[in-house]
N, C-alpha and C. Protein backbone atom coordinates (compact mmCIF):
# COMPACT_ATOMS: atom_id res chain seq x y z
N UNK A 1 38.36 -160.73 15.40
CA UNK A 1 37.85 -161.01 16.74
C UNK A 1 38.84 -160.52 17.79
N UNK A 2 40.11 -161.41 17.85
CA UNK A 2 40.90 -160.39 19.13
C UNK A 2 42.02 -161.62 18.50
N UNK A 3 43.52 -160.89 19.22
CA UNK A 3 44.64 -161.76 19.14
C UNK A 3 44.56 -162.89 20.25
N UNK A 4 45.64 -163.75 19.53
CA UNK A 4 45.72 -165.33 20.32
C UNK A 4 45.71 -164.73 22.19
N UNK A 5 46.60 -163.60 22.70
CA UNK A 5 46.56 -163.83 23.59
C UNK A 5 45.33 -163.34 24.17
N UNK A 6 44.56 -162.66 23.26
CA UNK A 6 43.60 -162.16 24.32
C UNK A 6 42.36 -163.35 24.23
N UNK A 7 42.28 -164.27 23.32
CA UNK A 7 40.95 -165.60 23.58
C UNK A 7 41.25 -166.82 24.76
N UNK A 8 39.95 -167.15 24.95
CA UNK A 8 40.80 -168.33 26.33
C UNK A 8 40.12 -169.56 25.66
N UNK A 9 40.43 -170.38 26.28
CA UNK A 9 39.87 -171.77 26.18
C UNK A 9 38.27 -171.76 26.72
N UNK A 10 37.79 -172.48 26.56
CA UNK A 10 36.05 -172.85 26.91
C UNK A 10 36.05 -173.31 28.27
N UNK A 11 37.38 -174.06 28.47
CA UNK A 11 37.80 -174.53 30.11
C UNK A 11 37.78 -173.17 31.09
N UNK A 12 38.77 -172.14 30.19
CA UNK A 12 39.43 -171.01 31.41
C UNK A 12 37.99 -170.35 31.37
N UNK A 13 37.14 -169.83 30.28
CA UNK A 13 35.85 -169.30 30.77
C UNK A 13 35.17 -169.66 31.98
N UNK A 14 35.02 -171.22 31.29
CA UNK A 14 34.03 -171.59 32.47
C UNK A 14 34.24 -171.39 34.13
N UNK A 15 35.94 -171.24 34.01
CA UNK A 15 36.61 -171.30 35.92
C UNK A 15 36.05 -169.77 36.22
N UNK A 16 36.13 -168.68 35.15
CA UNK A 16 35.97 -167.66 35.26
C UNK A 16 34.68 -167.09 35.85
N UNK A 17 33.58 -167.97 34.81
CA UNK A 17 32.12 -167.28 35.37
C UNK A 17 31.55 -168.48 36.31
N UNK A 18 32.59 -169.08 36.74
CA UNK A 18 31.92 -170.39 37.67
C UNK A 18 30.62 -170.87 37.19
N UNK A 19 31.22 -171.75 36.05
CA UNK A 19 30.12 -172.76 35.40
C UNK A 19 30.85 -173.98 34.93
N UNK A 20 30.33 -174.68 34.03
CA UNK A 20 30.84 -176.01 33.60
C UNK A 20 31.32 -175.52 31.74
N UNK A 21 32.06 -176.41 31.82
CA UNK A 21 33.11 -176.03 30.31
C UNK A 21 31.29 -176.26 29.27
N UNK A 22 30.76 -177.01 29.39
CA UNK A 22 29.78 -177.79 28.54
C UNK A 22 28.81 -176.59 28.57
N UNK A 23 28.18 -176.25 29.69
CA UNK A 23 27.56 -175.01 29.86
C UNK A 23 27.97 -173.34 28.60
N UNK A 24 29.24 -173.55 28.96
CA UNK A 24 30.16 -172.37 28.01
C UNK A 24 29.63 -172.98 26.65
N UNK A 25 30.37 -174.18 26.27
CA UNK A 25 30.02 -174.59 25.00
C UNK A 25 28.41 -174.14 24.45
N UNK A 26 27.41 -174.90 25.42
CA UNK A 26 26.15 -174.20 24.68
C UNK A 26 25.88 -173.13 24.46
N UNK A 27 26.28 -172.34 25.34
CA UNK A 27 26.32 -170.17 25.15
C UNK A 27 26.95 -170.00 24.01
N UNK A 28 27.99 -170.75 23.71
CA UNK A 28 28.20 -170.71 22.84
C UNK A 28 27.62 -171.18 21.01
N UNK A 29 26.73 -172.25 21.02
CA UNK A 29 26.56 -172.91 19.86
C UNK A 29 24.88 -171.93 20.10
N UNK A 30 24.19 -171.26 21.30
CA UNK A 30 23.17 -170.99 21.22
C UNK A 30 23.31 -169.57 20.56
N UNK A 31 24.33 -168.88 20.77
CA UNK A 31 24.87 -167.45 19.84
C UNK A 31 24.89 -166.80 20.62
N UNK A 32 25.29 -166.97 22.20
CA UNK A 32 24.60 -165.69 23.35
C UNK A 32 26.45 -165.52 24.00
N UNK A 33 27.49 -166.14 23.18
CA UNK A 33 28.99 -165.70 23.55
C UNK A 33 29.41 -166.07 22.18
N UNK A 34 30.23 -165.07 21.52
CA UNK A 34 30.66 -165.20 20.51
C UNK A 34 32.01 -166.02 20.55
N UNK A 35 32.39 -166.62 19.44
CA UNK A 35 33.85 -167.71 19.64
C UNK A 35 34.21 -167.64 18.48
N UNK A 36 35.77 -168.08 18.07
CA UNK A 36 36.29 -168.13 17.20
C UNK A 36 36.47 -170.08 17.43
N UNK A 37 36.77 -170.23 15.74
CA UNK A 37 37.02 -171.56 16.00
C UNK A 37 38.71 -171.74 16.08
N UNK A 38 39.37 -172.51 16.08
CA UNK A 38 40.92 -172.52 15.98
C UNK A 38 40.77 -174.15 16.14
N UNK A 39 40.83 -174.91 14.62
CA UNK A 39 41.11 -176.02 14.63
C UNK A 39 39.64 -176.63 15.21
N UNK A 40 39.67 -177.22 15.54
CA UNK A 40 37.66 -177.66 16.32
C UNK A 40 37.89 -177.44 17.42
N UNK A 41 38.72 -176.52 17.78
CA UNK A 41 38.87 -175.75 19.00
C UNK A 41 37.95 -174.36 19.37
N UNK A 42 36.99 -173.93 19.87
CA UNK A 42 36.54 -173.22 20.30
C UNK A 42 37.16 -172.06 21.14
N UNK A 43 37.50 -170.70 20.91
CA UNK A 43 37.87 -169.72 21.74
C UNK A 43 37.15 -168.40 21.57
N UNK A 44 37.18 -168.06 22.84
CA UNK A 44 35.96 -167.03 23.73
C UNK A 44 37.09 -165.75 23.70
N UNK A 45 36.78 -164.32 22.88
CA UNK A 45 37.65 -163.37 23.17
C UNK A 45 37.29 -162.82 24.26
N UNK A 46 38.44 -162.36 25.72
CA UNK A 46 38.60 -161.68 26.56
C UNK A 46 37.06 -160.81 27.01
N UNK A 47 37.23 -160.01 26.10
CA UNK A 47 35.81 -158.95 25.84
C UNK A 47 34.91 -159.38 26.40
N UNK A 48 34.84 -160.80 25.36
CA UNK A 48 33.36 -161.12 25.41
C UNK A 48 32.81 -161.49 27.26
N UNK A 49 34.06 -162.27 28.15
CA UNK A 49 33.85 -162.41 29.27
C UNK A 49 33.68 -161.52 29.98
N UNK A 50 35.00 -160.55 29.67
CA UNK A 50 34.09 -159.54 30.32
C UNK A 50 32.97 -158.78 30.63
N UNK A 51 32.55 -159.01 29.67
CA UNK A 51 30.83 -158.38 29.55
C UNK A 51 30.06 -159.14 30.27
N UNK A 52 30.45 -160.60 29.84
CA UNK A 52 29.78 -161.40 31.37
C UNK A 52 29.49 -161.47 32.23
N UNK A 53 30.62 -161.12 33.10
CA UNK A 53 31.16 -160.73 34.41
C UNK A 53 30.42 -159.09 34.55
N UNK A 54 30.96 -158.34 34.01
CA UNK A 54 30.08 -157.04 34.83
C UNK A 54 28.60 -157.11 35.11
N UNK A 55 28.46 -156.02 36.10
CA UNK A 55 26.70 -156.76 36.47
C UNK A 55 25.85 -156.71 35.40
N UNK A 56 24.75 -156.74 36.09
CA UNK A 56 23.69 -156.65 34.89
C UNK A 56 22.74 -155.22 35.08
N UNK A 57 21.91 -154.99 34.47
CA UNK A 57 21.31 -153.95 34.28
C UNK A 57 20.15 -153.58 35.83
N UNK A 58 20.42 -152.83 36.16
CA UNK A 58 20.16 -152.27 37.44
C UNK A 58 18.39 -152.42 37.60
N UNK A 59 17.85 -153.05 38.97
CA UNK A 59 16.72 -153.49 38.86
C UNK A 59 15.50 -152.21 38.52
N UNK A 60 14.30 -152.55 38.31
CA UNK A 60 13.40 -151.25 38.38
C UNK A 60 12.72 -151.14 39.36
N UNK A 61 11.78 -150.35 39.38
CA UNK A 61 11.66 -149.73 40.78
C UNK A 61 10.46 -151.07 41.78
N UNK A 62 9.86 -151.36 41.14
CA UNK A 62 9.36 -152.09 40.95
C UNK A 62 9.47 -153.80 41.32
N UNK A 63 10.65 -154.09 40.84
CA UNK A 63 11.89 -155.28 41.37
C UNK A 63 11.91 -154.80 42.14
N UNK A 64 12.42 -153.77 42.57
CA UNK A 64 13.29 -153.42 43.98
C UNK A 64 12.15 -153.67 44.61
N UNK A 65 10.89 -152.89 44.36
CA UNK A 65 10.18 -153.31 45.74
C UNK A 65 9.76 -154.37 46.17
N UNK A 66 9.35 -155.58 45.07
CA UNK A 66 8.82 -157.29 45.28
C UNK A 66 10.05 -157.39 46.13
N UNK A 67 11.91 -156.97 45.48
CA UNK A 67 12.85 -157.98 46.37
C UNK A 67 12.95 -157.89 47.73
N UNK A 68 12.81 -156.29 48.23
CA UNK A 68 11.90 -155.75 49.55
C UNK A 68 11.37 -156.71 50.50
N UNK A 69 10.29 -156.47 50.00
CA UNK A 69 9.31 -157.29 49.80
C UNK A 69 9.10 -158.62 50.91
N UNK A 70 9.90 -159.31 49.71
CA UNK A 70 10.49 -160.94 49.94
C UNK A 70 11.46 -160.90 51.25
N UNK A 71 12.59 -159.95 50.85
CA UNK A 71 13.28 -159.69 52.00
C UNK A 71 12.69 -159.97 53.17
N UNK A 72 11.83 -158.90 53.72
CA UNK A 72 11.09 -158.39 54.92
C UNK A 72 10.46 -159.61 55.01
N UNK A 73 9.57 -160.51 54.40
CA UNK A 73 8.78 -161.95 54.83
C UNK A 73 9.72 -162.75 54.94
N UNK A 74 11.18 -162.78 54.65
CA UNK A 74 11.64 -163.90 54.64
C UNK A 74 11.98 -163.64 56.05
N UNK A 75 12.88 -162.92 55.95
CA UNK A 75 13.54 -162.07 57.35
C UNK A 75 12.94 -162.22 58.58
N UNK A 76 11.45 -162.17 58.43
CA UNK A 76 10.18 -162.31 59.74
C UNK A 76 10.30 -163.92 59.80
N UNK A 77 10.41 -164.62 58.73
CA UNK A 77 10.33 -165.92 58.88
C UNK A 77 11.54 -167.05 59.27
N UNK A 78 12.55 -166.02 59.66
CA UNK A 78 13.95 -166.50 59.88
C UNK A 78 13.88 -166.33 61.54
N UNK A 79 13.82 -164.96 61.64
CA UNK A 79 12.69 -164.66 63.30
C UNK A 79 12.60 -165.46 63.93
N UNK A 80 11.49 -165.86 63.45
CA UNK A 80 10.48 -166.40 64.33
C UNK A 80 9.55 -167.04 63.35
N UNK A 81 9.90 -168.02 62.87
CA UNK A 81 9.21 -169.25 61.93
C UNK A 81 7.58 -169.26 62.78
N UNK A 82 8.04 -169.54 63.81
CA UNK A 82 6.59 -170.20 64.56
C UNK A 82 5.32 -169.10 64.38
N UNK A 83 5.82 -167.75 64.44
CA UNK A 83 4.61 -166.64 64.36
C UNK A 83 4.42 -166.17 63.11
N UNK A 84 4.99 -166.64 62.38
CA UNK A 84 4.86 -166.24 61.38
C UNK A 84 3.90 -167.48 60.41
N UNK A 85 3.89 -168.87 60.80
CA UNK A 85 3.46 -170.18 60.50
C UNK A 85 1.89 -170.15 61.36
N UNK A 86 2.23 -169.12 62.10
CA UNK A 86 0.92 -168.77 62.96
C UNK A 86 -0.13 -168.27 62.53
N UNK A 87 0.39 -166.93 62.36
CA UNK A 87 -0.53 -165.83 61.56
C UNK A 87 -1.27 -166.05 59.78
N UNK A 88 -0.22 -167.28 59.35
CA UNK A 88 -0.30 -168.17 58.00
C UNK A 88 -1.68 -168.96 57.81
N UNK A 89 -1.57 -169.55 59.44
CA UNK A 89 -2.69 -170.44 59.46
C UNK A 89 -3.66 -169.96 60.51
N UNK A 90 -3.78 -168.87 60.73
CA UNK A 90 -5.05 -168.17 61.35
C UNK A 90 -5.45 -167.49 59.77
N UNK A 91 -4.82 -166.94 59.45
CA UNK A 91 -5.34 -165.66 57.45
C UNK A 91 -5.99 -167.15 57.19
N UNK A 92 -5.16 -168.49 57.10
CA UNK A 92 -5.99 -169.03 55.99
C UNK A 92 -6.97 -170.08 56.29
N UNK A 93 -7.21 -170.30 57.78
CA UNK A 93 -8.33 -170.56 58.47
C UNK A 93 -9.90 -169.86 58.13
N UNK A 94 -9.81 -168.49 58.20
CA UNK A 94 -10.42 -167.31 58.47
C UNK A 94 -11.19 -167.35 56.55
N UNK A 95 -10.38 -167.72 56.25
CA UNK A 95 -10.61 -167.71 54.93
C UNK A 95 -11.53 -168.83 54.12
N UNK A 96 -11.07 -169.61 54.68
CA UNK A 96 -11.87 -170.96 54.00
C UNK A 96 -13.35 -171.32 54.49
């Protein structure tokens, strides 16, 4: 797996990917971060965090456009809540 200095504790992970030690632990017992045991001690090699930490797989085109999207309505609704709560309830007036 990796030498002593390169595994951390389940504690130092968790400060790392800003989560809870318990959280780590289940990634861990669920198989989705690999660990060595050391004593009923649990340790996370270096690596493996790192892989954590780098982003994730770049959205598709598709994502990009819903997040768009969302953006632009939210954005109008940060605005100007009121015209936008307006035009909400005139569409769904019109509708019913």
């Amino acid at each position: 797996m990796a030498t002593g200095g390169d595994l951390r504790t389940t504690g130092q992970v968790a400060k790392l990917l800003g989560s809870s030690r318990q959280q780590v632990v289940n990634q861990c017992e669920r198989g989705e971060l690999a660990f060595a045991k050391v004593g009923k001690h649990r340790r996370i090699a270096r690596d493996q965090v790192e892989t954590l930490l780098q982003p994730k797989q770049e959205l598709t085109r598709d994502q990009l456009k819903s997040l768009w999207l969302h953006q632009a309505v939210a954005g109008n609704l940060v605005t100007d809540p009121d015209e936008v709560a307006g035009t909400v309830s005139a569409r769904s007036g019109s509708n019913g």
